[in-house]
PDB file of N, CA and C in Angstrom:
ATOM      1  N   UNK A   1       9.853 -48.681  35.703  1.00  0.00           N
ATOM      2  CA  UNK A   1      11.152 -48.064  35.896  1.00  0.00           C
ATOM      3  C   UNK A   1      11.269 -46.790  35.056  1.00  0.00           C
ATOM      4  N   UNK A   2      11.097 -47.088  34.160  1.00  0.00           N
ATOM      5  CA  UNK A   2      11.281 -45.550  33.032  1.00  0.00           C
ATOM      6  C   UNK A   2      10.012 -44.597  33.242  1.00  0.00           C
ATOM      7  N   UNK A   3       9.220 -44.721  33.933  1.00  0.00           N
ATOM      8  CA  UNK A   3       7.398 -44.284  34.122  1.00  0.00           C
ATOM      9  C   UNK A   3       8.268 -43.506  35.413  1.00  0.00           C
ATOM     10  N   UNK A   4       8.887 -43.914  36.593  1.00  0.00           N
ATOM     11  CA  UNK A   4       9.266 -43.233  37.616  1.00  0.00           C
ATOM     12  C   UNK A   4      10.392 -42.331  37.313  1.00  0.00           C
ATOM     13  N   UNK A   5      11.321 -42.707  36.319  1.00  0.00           N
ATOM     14  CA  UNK A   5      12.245 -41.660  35.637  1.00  0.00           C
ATOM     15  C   UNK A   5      11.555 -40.630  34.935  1.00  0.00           C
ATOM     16  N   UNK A   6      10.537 -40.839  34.603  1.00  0.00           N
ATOM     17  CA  UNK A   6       9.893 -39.852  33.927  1.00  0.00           C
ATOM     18  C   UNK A   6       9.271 -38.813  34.373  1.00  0.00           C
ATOM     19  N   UNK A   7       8.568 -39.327  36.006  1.00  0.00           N
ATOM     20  CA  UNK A   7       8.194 -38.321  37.149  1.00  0.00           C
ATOM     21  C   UNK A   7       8.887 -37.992  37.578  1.00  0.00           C
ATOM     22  N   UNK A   8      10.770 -38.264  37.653  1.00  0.00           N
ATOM     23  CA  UNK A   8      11.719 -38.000  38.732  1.00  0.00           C
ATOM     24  C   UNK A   8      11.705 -36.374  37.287  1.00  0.00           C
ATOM     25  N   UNK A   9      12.191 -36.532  36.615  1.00  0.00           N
ATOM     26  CA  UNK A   9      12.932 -35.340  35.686  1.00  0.00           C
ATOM     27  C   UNK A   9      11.654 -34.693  35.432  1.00  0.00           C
ATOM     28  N   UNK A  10      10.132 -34.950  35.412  1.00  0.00           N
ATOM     29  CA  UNK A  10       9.354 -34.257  35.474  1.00  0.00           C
ATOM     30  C   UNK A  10       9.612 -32.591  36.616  1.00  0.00           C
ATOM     31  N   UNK A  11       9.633 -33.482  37.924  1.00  0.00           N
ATOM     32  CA  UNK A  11       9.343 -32.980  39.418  1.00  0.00           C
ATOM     33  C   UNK A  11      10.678 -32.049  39.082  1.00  0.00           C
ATOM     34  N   UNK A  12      11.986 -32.366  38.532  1.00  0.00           N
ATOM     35  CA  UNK A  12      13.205 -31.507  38.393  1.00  0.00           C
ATOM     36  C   UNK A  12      13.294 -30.105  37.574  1.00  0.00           C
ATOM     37  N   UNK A  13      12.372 -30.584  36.401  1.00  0.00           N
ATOM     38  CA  UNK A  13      12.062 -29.200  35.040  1.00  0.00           C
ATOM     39  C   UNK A  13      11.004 -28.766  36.126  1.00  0.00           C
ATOM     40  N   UNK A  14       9.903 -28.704  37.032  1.00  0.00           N
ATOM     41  CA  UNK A  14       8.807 -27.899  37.013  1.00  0.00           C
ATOM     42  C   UNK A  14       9.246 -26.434  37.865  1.00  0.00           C
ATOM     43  N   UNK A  15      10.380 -26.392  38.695  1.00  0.00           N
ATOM     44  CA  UNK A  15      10.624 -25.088  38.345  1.00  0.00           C
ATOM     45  C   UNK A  15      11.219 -23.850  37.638  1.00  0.00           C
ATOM     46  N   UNK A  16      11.898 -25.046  36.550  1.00  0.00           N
ATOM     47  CA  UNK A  16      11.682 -24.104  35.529  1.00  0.00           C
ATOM     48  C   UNK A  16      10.789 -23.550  34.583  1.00  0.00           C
ATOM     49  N   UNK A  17       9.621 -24.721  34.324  1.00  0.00           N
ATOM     50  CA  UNK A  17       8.432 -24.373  34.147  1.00  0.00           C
ATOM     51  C   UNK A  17       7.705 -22.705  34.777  1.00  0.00           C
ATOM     52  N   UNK A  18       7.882 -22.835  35.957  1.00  0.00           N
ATOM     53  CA  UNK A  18       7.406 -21.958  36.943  1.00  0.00           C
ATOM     54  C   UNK A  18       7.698 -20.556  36.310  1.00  0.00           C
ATOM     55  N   UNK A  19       9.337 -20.765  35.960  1.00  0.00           N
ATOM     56  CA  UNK A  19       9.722 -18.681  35.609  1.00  0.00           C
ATOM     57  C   UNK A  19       9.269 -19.144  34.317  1.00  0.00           C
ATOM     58  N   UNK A  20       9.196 -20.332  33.261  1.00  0.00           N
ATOM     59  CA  UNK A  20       8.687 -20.025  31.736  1.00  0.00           C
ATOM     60  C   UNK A  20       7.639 -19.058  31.861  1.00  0.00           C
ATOM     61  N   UNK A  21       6.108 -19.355  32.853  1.00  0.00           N
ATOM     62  CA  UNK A  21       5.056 -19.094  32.679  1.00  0.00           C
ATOM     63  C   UNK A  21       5.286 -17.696  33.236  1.00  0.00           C
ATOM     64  N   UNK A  22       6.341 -17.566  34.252  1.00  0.00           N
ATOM     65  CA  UNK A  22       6.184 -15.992  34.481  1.00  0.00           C
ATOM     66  C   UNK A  22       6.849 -14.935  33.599  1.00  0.00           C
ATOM     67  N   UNK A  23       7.443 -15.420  32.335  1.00  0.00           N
ATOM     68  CA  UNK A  23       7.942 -15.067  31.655  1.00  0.00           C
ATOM     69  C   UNK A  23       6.744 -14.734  30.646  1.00  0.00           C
ATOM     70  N   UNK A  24       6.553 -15.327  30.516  1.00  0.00           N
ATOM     71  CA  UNK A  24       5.177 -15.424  29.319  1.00  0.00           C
ATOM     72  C   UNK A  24       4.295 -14.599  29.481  1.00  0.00           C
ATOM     73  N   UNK A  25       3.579 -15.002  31.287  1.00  0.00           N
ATOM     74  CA  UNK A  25       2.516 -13.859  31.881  1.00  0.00           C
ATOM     75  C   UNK A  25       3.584 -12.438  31.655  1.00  0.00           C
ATOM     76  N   UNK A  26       4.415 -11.906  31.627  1.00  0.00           N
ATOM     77  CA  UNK A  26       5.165 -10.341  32.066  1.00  0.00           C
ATOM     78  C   UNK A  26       5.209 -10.405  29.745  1.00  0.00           C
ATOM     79  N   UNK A  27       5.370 -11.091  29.540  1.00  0.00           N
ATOM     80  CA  UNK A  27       5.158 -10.938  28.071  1.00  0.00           C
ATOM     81  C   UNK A  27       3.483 -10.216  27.825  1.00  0.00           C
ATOM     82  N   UNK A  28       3.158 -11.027  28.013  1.00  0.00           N
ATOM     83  CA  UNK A  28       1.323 -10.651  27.535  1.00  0.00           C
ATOM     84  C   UNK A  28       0.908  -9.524  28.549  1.00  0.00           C
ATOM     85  N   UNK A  29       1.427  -9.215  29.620  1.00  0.00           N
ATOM     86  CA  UNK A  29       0.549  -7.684  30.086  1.00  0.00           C
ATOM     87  C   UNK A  29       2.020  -6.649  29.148  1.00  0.00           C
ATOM     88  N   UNK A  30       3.263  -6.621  28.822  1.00  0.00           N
ATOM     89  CA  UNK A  30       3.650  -5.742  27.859  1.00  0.00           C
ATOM     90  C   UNK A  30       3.139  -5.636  26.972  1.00  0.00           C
ATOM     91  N   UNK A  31       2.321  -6.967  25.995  1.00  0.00           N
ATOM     92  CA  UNK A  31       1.566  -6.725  25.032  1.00  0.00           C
ATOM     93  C   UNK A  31       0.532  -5.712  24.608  1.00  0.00           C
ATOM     94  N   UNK A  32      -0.389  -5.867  26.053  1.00  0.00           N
ATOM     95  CA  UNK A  32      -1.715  -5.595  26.251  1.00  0.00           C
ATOM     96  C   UNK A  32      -0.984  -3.944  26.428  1.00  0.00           C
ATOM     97  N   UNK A  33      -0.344  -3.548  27.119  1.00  0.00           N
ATOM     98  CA  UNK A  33       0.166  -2.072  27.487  1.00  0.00           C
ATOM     99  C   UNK A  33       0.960  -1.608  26.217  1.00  0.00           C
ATOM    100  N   UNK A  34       1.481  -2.404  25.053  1.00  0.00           N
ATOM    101  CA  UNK A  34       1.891  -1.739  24.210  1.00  0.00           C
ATOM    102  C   UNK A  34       0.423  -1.529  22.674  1.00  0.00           C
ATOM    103  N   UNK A  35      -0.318  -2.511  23.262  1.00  0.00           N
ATOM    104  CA  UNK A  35      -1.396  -2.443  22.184  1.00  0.00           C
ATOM    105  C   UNK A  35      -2.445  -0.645  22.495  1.00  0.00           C
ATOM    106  N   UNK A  36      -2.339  -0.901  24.074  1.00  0.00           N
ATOM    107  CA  UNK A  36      -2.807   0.541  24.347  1.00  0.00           C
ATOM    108  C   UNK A  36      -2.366   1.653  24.113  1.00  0.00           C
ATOM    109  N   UNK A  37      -0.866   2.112  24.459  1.00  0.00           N
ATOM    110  CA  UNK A  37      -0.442   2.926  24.060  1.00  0.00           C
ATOM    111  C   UNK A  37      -0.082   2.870  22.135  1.00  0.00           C
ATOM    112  N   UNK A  38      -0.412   2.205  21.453  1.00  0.00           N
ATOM    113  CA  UNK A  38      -0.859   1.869  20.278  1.00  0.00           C
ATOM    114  C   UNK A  38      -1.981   2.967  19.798  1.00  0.00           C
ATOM    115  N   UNK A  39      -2.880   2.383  20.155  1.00  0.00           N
ATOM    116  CA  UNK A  39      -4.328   2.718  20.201  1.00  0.00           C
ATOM    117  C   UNK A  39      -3.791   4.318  20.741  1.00  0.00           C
ATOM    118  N   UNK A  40      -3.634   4.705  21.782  1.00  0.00           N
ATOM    119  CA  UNK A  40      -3.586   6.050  22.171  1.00  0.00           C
ATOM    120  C   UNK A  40      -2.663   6.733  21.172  1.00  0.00           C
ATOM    121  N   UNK A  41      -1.486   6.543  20.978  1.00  0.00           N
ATOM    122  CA  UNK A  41      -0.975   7.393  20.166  1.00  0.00           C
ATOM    123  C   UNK A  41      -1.742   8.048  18.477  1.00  0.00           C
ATOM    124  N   UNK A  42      -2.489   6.375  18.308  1.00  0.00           N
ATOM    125  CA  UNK A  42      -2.868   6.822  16.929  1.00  0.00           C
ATOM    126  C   UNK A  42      -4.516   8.059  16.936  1.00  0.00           C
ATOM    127  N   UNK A  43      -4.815   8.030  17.872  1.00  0.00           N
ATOM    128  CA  UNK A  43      -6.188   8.414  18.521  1.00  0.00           C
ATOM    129  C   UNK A  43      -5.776  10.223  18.498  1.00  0.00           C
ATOM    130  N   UNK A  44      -4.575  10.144  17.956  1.00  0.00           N
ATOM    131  CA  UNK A  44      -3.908  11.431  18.150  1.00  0.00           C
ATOM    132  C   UNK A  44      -3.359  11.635  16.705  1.00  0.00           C
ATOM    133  N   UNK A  45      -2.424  11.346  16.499  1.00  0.00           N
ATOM    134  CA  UNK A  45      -1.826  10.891  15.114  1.00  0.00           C
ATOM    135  C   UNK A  45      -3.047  11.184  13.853  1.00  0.00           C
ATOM    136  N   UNK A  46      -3.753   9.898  13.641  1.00  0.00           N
ATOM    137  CA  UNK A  46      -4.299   9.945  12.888  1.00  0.00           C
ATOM    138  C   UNK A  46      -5.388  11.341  12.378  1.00  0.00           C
ATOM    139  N   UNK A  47      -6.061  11.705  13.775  1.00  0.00           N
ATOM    140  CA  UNK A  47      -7.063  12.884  13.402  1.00  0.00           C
ATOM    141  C   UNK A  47      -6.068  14.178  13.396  1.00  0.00           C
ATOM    142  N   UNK A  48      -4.738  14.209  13.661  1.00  0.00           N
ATOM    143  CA  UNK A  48      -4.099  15.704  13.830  1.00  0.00           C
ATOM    144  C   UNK A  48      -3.343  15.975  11.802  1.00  0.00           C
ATOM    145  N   UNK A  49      -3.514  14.399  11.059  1.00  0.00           N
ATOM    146  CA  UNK A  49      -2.758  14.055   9.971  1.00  0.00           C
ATOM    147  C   UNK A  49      -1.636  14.177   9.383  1.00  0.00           C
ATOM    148  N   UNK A  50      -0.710  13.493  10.725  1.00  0.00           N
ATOM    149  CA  UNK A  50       0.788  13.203  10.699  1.00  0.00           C
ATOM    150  C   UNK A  50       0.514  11.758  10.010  1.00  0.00           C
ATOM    151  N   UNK A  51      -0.371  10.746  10.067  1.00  0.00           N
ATOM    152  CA  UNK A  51       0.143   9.683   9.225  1.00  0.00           C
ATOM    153  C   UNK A  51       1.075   9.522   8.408  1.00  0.00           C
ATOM    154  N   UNK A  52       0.852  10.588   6.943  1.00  0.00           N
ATOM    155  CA  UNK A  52       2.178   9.887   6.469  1.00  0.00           C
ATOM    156  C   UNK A  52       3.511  10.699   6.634  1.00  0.00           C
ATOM    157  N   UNK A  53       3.537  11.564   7.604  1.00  0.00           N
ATOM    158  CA  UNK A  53       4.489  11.874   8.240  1.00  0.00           C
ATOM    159  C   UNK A  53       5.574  10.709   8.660  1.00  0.00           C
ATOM    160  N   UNK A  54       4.656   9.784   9.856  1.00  0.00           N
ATOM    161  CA  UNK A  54       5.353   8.218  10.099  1.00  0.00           C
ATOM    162  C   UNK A  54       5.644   7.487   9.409  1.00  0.00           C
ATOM    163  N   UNK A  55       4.712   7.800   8.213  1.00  0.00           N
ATOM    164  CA  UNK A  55       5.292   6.356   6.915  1.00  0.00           C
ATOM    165  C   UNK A  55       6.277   6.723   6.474  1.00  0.00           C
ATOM    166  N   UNK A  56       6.648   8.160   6.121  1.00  0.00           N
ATOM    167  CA  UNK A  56       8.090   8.700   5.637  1.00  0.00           C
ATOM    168  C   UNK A  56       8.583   7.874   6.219  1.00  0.00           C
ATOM    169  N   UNK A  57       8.716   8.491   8.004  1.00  0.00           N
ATOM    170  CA  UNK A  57      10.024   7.997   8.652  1.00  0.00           C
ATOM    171  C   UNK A  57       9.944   6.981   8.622  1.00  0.00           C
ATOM    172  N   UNK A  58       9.378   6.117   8.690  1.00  0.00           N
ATOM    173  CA  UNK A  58       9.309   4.592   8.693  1.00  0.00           C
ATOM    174  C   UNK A  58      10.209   4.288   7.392  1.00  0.00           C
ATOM    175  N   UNK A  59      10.012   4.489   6.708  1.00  0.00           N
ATOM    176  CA  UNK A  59      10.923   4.378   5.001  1.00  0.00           C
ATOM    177  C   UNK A  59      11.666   4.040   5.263  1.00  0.00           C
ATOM    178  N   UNK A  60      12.107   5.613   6.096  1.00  0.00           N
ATOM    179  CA  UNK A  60      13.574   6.248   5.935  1.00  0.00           C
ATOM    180  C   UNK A  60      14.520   5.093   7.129  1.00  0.00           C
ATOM    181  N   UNK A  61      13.777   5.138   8.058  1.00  0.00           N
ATOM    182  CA  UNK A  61      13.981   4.305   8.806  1.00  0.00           C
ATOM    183  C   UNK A  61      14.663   2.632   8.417  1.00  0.00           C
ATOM    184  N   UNK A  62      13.788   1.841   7.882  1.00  0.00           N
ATOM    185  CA  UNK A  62      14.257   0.831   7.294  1.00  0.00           C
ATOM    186  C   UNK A  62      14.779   0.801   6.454  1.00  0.00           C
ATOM    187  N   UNK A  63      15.477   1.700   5.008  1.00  0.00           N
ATOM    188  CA  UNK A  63      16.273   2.030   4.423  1.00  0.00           C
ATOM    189  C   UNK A  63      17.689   2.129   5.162  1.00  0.00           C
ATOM    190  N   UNK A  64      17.435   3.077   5.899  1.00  0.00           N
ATOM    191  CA  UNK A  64      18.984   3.057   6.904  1.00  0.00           C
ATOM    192  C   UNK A  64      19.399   1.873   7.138  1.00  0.00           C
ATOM    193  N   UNK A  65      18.497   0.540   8.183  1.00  0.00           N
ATOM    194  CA  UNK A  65      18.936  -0.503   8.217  1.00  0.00           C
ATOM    195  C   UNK A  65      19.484  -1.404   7.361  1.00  0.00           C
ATOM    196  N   UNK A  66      18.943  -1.040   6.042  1.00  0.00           N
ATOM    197  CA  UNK A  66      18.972  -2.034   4.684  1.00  0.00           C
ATOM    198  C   UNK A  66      20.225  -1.902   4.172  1.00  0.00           C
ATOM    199  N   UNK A  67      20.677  -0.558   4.109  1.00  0.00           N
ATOM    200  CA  UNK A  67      21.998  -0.363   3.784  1.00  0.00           C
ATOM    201  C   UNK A  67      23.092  -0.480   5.077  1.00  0.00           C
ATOM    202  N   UNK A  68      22.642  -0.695   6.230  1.00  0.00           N
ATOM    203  CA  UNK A  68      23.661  -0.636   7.087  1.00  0.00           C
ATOM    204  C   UNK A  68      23.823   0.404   8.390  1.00  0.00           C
ATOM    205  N   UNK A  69      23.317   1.641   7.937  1.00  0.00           N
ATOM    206  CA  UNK A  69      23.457   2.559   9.157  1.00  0.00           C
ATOM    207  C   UNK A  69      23.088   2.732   9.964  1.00  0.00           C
ATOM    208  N   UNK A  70      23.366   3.666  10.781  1.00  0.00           N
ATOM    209  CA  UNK A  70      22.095   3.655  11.998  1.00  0.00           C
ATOM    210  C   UNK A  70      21.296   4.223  11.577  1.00  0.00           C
ATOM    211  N   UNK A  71      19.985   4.259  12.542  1.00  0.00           N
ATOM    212  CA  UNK A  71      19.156   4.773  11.775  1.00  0.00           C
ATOM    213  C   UNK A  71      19.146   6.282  11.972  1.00  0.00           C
ATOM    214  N   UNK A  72      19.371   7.196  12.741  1.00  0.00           N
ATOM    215  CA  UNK A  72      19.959   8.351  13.039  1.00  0.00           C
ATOM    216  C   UNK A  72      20.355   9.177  12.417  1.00  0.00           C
ATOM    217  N   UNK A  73      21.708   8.551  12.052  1.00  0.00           N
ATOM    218  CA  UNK A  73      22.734   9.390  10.945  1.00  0.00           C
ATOM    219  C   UNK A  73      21.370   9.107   9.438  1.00  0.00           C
ATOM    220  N   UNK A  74      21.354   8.729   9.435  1.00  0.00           N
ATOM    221  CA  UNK A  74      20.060   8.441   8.041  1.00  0.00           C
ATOM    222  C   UNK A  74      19.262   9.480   8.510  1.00  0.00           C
ATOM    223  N   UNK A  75      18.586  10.027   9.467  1.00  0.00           N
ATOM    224  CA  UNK A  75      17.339  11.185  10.021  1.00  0.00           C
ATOM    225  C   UNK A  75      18.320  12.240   9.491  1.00  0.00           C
ATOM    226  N   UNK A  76      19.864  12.058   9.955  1.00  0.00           N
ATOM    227  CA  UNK A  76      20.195  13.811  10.428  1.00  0.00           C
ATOM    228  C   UNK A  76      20.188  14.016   8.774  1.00  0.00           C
ATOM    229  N   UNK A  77      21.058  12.566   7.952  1.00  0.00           N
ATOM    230  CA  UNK A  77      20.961  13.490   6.357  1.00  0.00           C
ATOM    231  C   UNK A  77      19.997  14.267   6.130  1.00  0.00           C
ATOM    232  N   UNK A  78      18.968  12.998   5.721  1.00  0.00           N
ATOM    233  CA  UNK A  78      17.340  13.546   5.298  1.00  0.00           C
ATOM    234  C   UNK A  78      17.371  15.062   5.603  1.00  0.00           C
ATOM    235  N   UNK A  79      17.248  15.047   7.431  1.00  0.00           N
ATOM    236  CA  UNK A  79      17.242  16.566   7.642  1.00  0.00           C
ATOM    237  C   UNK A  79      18.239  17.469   6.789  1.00  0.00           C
ATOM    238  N   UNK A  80      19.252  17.056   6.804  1.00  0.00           N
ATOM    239  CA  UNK A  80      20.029  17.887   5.863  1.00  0.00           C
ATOM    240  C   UNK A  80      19.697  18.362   4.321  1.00  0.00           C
ATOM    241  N   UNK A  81      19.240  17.245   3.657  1.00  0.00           N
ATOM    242  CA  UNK A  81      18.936  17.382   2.296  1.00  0.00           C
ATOM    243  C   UNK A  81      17.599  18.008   2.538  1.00  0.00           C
ATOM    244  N   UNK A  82      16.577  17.998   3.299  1.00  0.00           N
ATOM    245  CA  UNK A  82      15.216  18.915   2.997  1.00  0.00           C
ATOM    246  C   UNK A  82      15.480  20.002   3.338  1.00  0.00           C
ATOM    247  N   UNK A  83      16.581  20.583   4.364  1.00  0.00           N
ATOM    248  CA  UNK A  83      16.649  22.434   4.296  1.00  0.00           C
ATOM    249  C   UNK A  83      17.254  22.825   3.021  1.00  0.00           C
ATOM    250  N   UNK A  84      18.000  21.682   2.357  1.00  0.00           N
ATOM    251  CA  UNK A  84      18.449  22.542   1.088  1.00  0.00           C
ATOM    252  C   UNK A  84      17.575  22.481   0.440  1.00  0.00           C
ATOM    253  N   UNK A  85      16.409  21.970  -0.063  1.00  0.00           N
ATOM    254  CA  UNK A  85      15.325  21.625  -1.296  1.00  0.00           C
ATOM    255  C   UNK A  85      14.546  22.935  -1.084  1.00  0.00           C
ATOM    256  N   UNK A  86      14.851  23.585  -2.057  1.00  0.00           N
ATOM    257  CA  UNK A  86      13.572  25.027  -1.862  1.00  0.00           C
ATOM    258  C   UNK A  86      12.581  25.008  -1.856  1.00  0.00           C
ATOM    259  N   UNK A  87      11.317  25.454  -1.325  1.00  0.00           N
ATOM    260  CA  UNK A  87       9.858  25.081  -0.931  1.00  0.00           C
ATOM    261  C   UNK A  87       9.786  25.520  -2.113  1.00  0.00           C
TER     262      UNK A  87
END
């Protein structure tokens, strides 16, 4: 009795099963397409030597979040405070 309840609610979840896995498969080819364009950007990046160009922003970036802002208004300061800093 509970062995046939168990195939009845089986047979009921398997199409939801169905969109899990297509959920999952459309997960892993974004992966694979964000690992590439990964790879491509840095294939550029790295030999032109913006690296720590990105790590700045990256900073600056998660700083903004840390305190709260967007991250934006945090770029436009920055921008603001480096035209005043005299070379």
């Amino acid at each position: 009795m509970a062995a046939s309840r168990d195939r009845r609610q089986f047979r009921e979840q398997l199409p939801h099963l169905g969109r899990g896995l297509e959920v999952v498969a459309a997960a892993l080819e974004a992966e694979a397409l964000l690992v590439e364009r990964f790879e491509t950007e840095m294939s550029v990046i790295g030999p032109m030597g913006f690296s720590s160009y990105f790590l700045v922003v990256a900073d600056i970036c998660q700083y903004a979040r840390d305190d709260g802002q967007p991250v934006i208004h945090q770029l436009q300061e920055t921008r603001r405070y480096i035209r005043r800093v005299p070379a």
